[in-house]
C-alpha atoms as a PDB file:
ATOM      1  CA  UNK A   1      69.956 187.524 130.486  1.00  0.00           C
ATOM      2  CA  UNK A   2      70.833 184.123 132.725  1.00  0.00           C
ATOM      3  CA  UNK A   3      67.841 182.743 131.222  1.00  0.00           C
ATOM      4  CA  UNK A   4      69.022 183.162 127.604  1.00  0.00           C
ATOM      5  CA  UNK A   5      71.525 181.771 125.378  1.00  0.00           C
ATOM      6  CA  UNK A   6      71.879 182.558 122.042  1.00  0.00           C
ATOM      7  CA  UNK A   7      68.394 183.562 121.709  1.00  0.00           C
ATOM      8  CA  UNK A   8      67.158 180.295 123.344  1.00  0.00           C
ATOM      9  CA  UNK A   9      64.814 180.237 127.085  1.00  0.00           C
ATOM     10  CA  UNK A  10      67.345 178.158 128.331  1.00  0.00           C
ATOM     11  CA  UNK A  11      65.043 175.298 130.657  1.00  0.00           C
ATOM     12  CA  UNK A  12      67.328 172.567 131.735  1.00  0.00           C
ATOM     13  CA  UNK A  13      66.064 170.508 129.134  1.00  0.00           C
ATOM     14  CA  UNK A  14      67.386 168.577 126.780  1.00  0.00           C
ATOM     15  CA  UNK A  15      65.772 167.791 123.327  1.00  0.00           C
ATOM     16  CA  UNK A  16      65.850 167.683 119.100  1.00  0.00           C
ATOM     17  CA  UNK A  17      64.396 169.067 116.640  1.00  0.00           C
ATOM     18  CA  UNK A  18      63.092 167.151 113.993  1.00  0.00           C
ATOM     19  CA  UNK A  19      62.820 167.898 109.956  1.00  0.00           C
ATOM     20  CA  UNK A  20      59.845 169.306 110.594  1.00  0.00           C
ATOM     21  CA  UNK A  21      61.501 172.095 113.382  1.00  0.00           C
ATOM     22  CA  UNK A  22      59.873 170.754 116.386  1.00  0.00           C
ATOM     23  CA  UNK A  23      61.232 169.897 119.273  1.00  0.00           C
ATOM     24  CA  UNK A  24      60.817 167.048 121.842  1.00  0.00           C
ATOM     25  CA  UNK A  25      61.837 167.124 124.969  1.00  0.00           C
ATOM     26  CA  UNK A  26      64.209 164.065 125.373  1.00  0.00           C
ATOM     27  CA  UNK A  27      65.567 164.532 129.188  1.00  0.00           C
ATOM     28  CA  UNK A  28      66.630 166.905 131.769  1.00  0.00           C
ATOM     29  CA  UNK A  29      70.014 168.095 131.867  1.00  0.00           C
ATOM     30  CA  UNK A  30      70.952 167.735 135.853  1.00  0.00           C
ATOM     31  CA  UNK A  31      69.598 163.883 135.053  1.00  0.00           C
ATOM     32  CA  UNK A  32      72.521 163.287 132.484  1.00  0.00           C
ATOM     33  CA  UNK A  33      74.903 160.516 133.618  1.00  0.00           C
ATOM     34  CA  UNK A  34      78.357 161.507 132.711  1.00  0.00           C
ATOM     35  CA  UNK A  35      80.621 158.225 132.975  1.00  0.00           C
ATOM     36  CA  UNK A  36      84.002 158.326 133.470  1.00  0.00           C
ATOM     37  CA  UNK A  37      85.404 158.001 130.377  1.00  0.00           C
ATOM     38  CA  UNK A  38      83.647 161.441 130.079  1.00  0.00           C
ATOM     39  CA  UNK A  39      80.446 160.124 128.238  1.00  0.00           C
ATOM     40  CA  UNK A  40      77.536 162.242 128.754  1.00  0.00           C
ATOM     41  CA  UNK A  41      74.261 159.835 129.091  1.00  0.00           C
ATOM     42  CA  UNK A  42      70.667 160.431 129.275  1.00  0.00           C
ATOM     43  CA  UNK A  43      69.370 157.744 131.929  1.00  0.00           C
ATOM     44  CA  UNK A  44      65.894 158.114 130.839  1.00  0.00           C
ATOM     45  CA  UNK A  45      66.359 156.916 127.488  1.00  0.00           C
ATOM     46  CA  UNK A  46      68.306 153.627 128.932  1.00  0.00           C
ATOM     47  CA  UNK A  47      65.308 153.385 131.730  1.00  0.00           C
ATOM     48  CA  UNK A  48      62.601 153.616 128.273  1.00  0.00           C
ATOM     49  CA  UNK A  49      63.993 150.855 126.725  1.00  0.00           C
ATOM     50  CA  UNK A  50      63.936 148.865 130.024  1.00  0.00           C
ATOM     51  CA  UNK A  51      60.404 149.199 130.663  1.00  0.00           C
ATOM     52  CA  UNK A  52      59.552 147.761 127.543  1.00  0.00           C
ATOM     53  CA  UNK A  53      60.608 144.262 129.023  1.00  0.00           C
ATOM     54  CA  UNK A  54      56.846 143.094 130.098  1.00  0.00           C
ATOM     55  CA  UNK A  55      57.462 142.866 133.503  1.00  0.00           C
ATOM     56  CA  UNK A  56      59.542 145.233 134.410  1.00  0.00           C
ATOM     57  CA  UNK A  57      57.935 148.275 136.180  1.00  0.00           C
ATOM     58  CA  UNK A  58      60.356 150.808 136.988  1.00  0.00           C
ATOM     59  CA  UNK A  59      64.045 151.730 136.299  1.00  0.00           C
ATOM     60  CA  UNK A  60      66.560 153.687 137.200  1.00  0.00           C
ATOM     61  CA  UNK A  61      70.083 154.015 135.803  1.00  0.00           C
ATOM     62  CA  UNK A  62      73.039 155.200 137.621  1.00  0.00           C
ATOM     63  CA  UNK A  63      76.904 155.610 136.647  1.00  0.00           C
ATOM     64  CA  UNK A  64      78.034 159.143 137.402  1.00  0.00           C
ATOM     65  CA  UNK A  65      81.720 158.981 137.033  1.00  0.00           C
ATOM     66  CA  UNK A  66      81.671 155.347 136.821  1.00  0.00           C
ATOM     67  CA  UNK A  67      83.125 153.005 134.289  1.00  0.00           C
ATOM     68  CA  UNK A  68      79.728 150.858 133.041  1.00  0.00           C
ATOM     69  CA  UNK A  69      76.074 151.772 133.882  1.00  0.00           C
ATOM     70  CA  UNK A  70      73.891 149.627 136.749  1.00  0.00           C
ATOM     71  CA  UNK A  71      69.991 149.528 137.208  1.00  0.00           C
ATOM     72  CA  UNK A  72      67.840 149.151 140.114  1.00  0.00           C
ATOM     73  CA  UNK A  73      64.648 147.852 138.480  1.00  0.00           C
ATOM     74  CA  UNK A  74      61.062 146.789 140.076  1.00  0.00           C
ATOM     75  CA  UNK A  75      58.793 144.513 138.751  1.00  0.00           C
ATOM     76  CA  UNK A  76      54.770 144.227 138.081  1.00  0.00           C
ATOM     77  CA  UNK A  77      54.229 141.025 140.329  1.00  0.00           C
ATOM     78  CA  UNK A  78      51.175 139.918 138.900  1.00  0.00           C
ATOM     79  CA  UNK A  79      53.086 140.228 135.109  1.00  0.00           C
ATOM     80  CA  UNK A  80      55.708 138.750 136.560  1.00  0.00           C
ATOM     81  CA  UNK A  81      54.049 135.259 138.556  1.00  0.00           C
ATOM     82  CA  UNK A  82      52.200 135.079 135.076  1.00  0.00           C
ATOM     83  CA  UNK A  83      54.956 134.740 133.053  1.00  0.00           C
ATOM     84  CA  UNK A  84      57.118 132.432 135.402  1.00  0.00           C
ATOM     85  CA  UNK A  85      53.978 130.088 135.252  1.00  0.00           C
ATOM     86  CA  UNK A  86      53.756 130.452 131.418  1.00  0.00           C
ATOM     87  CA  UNK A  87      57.324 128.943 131.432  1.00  0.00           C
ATOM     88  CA  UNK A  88      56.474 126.227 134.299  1.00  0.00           C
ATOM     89  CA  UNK A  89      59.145 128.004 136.874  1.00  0.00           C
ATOM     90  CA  UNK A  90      58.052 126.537 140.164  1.00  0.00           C
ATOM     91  CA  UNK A  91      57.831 129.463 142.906  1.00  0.00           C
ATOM     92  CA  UNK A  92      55.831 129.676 146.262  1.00  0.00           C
ATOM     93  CA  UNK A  93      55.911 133.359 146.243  1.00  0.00           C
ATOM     94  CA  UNK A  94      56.780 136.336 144.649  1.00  0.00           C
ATOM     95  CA  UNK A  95      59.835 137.048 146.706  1.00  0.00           C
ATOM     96  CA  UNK A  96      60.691 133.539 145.929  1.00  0.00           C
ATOM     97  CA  UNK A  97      60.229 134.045 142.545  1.00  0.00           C
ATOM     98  CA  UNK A  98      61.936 137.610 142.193  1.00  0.00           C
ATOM     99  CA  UNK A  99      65.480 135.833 143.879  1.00  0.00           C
ATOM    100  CA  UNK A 100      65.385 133.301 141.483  1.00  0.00           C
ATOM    101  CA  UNK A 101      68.044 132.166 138.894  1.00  0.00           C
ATOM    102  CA  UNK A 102      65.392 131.416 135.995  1.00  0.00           C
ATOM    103  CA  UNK A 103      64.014 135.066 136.304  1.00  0.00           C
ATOM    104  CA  UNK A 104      67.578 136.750 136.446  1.00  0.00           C
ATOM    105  CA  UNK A 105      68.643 135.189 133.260  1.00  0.00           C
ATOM    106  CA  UNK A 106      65.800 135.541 131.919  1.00  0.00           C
ATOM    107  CA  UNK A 107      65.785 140.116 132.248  1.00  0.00           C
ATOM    108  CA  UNK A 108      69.424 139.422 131.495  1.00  0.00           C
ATOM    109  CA  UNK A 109      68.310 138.144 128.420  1.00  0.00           C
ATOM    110  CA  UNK A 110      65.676 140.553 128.364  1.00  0.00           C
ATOM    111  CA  UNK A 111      68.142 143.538 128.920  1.00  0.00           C
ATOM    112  CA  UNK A 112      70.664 142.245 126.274  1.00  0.00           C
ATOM    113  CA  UNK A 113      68.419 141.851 123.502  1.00  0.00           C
ATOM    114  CA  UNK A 114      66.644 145.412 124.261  1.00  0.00           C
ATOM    115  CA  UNK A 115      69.551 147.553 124.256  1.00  0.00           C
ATOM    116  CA  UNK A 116      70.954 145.569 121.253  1.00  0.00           C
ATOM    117  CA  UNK A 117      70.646 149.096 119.650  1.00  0.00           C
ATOM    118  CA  UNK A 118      72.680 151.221 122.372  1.00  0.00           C
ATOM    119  CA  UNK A 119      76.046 152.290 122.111  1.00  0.00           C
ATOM    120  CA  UNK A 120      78.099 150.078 124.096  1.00  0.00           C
ATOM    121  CA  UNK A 121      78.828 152.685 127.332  1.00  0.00           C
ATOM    122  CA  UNK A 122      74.949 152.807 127.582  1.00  0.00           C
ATOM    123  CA  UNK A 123      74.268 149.536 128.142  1.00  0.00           C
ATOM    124  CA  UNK A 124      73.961 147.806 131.534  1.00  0.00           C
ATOM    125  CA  UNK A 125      76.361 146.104 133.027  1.00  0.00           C
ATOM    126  CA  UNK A 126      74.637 144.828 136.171  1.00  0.00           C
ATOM    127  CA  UNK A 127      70.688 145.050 138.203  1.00  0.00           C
ATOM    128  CA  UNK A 128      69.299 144.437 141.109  1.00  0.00           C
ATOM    129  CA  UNK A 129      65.491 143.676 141.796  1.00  0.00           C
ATOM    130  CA  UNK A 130      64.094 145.799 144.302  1.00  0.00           C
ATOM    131  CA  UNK A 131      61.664 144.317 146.881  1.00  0.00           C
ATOM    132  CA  UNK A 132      58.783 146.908 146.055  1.00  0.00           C
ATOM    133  CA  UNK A 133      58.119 149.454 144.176  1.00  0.00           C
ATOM    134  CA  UNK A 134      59.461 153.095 144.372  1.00  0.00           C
ATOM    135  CA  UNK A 135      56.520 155.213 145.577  1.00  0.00           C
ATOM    136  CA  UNK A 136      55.607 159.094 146.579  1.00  0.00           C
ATOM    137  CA  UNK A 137      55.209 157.917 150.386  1.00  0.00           C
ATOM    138  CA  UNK A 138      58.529 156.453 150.449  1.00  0.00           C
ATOM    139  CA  UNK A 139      60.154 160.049 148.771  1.00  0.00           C
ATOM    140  CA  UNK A 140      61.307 158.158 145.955  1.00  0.00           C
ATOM    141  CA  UNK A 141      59.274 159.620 143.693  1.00  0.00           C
ATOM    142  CA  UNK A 142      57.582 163.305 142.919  1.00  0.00           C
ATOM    143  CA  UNK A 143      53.771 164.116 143.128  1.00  0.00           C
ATOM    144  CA  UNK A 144      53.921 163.840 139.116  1.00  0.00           C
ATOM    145  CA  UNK A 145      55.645 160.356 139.432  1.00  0.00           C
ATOM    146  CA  UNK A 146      59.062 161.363 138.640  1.00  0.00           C
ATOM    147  CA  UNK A 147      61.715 159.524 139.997  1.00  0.00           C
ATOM    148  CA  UNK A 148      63.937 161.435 143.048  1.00  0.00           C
ATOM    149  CA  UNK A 149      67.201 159.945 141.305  1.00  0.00           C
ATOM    150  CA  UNK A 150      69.427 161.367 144.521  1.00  0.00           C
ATOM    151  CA  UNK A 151      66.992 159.866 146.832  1.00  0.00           C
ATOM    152  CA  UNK A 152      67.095 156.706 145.374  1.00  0.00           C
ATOM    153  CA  UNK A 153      70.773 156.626 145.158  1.00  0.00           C
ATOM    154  CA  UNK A 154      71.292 157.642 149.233  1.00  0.00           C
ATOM    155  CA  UNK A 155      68.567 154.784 149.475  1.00  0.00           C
ATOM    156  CA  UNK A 156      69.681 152.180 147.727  1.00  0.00           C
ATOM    157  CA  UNK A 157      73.525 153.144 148.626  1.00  0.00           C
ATOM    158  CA  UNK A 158      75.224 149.764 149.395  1.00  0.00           C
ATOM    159  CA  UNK A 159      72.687 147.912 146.881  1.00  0.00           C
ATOM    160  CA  UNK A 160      74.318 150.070 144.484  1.00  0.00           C
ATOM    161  CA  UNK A 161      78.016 149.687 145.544  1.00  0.00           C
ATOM    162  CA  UNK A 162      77.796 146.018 145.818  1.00  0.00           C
ATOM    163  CA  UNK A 163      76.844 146.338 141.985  1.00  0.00           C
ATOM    164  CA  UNK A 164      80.026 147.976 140.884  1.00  0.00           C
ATOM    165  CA  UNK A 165      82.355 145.069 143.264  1.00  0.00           C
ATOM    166  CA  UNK A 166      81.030 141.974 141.855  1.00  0.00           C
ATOM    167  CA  UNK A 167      80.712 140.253 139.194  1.00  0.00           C
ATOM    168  CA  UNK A 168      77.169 139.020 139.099  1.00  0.00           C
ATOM    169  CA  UNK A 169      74.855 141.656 141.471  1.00  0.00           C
ATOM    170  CA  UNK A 170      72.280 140.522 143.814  1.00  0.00           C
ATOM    171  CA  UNK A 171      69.053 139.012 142.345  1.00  0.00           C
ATOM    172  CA  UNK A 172      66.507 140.812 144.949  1.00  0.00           C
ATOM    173  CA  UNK A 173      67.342 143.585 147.354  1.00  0.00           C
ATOM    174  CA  UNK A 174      65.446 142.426 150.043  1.00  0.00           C
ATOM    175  CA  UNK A 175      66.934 143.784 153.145  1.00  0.00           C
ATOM    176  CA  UNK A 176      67.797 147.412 151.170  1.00  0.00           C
ATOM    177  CA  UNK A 177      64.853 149.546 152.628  1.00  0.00           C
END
């Protein structure tokens, strides 16, 4: 009877159904972000529409019972050192490159003009660029990939309070892991 709800298996997930009565799975439920201005937020959406930026690899959105969202993203070095040469950035390596001023304005850029379309309490407020990225033999992720959101957030704990104290967050999180 736990399992049911008005005549619904109830999963954990969270979905809608189209004009055509089927339904897509959209999220999980424990993943929701709820802000605290009481805002319930799927992450994965916000971390969808942050992968589309060309270089960026991963995401992952936080802001439980906080007042603006924050992302810890990674980035596909080789798209990355590709692009900073189309634009004639001079770098000597990829850390180099990852710190630097012309690449964080540039995903700021990048971040603004992809969530144009968000509500504004899903956009992000401030990133950090993680040194490498998230993996299974790290326990970041699960065997299928997923991200561990709570290990991530014990991980990257500091990273992630320094993004919520000041007003522009770190460029690379070098010394997090």
């Amino acid at each position: 009877a736990e399992a049911f709800c008005d005549g619904w298996f109830r999963t954990g997930d969270i979905g809608i159904i189209d004009g055509d009565d089927y339904i897509t799975i959209t999220d999980r439920k424990k993943d929701l972000i709820v802000n605290s201005a009481g805002k319930n937020i799927a992450p994965q959406k916000i971390e969808s529409v942050l992968k589309t930026i060309p270089y960026v690899s991963q995401a992952v959105v936080f802001g439980d019972r906080k007042k603006h969202l924050v992302t810890l993203l990674t980035l596909d070095e080789q798209a990355t050192c590709e692009y900073a040469r189309e634009k004639g950035w001079t770098f000597n390596s990829f850390t180099e490159l990852a710190a630097s001023s012309e690449l964080r304005q540039q995903l700021r850029k990048e971040i603004n003009d992809k969530s144009r379309h968000l509500a504004d309490y899903e956009k992000i407020k401030q990133f950090a660029v993680l040194p490498s990225e998230l993996s299974v033999e790290t326990g970041e992720l699960t065997a299928t990939l997923k991200i561990k959101r709570n290990v991530v957030a014990a991980k990257f704990k500091d990273l992630l309070e320094s993004l919520y104290k000041e007003e522009t967050s770190p460029a690379l999180a070098s010394s997090m892991r």
